[in-house]
C-alpha atoms as a PDB file:
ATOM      1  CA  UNK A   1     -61.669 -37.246 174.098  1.00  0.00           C
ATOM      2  CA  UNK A   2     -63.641 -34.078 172.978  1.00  0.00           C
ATOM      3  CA  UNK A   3     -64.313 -34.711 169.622  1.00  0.00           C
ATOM      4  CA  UNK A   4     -68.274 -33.400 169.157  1.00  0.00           C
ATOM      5  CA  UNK A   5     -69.169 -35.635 165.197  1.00  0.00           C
ATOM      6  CA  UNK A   6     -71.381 -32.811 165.196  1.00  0.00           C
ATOM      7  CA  UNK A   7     -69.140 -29.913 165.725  1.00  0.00           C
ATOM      8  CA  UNK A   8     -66.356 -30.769 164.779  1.00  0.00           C
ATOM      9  CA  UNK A   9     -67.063 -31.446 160.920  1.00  0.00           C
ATOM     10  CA  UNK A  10     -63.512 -31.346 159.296  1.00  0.00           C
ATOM     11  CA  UNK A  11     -60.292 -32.386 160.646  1.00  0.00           C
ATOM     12  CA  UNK A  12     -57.243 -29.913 159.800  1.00  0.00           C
ATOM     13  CA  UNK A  13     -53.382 -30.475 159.948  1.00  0.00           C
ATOM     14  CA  UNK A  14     -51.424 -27.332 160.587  1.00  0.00           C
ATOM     15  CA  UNK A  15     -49.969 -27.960 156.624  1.00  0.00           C
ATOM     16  CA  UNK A  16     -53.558 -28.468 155.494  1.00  0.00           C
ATOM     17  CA  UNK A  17     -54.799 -25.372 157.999  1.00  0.00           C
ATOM     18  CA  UNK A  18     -51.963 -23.031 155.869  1.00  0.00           C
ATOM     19  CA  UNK A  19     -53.507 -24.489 152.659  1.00  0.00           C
ATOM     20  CA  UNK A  20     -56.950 -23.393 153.546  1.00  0.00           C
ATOM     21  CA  UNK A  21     -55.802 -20.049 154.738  1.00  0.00           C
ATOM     22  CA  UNK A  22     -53.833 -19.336 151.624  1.00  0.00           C
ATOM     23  CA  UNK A  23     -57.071 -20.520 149.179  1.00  0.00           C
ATOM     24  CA  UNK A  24     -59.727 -18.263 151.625  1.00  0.00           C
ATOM     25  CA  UNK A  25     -57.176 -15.413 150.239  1.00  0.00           C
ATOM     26  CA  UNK A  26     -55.749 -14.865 154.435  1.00  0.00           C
ATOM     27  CA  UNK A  27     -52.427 -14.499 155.613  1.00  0.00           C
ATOM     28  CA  UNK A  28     -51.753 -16.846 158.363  1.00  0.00           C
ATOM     29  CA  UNK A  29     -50.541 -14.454 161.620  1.00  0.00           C
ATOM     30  CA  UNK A  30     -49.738 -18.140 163.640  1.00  0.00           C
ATOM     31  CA  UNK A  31     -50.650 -21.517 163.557  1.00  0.00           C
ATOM     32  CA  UNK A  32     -49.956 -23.729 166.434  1.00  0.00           C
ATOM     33  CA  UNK A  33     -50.749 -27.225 168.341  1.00  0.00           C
ATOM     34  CA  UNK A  34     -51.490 -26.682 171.850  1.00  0.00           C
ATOM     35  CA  UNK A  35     -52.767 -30.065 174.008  1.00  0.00           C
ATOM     36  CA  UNK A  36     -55.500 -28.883 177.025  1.00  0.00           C
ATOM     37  CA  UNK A  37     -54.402 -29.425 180.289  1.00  0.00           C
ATOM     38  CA  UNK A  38     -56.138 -28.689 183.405  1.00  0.00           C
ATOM     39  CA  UNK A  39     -56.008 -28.388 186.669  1.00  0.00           C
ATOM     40  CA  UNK A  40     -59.285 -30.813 187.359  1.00  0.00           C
ATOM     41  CA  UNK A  41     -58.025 -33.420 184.918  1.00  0.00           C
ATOM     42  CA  UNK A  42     -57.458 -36.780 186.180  1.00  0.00           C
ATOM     43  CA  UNK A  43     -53.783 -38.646 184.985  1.00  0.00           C
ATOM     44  CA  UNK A  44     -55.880 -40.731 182.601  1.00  0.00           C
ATOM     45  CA  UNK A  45     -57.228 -37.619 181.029  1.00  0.00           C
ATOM     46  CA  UNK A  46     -54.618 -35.554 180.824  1.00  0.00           C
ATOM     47  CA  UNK A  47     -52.752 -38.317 179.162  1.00  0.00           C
ATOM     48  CA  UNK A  48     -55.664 -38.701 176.423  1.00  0.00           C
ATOM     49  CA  UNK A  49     -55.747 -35.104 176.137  1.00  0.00           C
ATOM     50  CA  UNK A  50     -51.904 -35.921 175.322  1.00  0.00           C
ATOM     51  CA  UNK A  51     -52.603 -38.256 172.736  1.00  0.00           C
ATOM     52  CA  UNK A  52     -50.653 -40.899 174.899  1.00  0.00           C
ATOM     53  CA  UNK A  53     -53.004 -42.898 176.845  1.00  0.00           C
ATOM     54  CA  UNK A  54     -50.718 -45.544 176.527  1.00  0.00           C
ATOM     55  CA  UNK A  55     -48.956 -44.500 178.571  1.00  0.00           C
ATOM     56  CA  UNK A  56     -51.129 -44.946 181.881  1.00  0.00           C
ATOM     57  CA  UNK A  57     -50.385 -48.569 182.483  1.00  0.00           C
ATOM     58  CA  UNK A  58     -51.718 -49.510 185.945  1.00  0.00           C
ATOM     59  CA  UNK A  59     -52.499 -46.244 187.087  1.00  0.00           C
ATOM     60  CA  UNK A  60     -55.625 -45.506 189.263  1.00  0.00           C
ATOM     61  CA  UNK A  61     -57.889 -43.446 186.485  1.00  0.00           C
ATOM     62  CA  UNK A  62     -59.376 -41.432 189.203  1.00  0.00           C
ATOM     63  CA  UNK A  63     -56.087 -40.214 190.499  1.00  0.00           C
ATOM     64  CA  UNK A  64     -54.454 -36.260 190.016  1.00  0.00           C
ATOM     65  CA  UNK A  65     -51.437 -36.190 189.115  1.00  0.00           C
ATOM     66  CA  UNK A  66     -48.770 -34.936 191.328  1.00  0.00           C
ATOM     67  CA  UNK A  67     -47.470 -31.673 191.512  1.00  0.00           C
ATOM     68  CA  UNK A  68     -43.706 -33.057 189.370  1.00  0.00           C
ATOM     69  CA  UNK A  69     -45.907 -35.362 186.982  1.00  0.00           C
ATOM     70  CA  UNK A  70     -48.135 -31.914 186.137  1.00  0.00           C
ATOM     71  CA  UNK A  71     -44.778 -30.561 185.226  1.00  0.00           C
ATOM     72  CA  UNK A  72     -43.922 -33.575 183.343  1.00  0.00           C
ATOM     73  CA  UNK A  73     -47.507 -33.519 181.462  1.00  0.00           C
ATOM     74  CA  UNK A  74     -46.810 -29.692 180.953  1.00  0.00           C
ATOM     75  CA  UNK A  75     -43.309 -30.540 179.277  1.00  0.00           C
ATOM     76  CA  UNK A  76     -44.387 -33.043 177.165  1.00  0.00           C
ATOM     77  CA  UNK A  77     -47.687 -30.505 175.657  1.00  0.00           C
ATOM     78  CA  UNK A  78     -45.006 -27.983 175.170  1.00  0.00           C
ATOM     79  CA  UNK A  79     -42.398 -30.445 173.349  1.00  0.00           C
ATOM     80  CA  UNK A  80     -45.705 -31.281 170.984  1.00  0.00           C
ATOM     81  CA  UNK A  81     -46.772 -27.575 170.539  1.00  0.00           C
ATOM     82  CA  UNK A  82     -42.954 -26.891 169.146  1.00  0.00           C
ATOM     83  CA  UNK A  83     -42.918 -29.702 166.967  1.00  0.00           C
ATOM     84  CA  UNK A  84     -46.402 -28.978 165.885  1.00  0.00           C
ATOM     85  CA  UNK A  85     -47.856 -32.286 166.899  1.00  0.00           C
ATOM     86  CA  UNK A  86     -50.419 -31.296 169.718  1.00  0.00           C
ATOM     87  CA  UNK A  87     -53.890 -32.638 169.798  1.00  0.00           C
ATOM     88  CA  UNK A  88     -55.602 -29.261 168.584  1.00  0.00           C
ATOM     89  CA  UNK A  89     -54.745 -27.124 165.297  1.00  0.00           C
ATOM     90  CA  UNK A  90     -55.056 -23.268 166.134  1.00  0.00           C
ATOM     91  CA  UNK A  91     -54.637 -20.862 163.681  1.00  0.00           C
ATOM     92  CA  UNK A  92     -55.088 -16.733 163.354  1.00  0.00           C
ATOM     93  CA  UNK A  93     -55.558 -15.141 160.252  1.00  0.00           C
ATOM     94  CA  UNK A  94     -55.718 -12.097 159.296  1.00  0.00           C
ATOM     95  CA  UNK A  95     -57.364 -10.412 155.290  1.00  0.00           C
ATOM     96  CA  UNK A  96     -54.273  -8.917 153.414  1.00  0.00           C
ATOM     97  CA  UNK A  97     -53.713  -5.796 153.676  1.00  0.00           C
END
């Protein structure tokens, strides 16, 4: 949904993230995969930002979600974040030593 061709030049796993870490010569501190959620975002683009469009079916792309669907949405980014499958690689490094 955000990709930027222009920004965003290469595309990094967290295993391939690690990699580049290790051959920059930096000790990885934590890498992660949060998904984006926001307050403003409509169901249709929280579910993108989800990686599970699919899953809107008839629903109104305009609509919020409700207060127990946020929840749901928020469960489901933190399920992907532990098994390291969110949409975004985020990684802290730090120079040995």
């Amino acid at each position: 949904m955000h990709l930027r061709p222009l920004e965003h030049l290469v595309h990094l796993s967290p295993r391939s993230l690690r990699t580049a870490f290790a051959l920059a010569g930096l000790e990885p501190l934590a890498i992660r995969t949060p998904s984006h959620l926001s307050e403003q975002h409509t169901l249709a683009e929280a579910l993108e930002n989800l990686g599970r469009a699919g899953w809107r079916r008839d629903a109104d792309p305009d609509a919020r979600p409700s207060a127990p669907v946020r929840l749901g949405l928020r469960a489901v980014a933190a399920a992907q974040d532990r098994l390291g499958t969110g949409m975004v690689v985020l990684g802290v490094a730090r120079v040995p030593g």
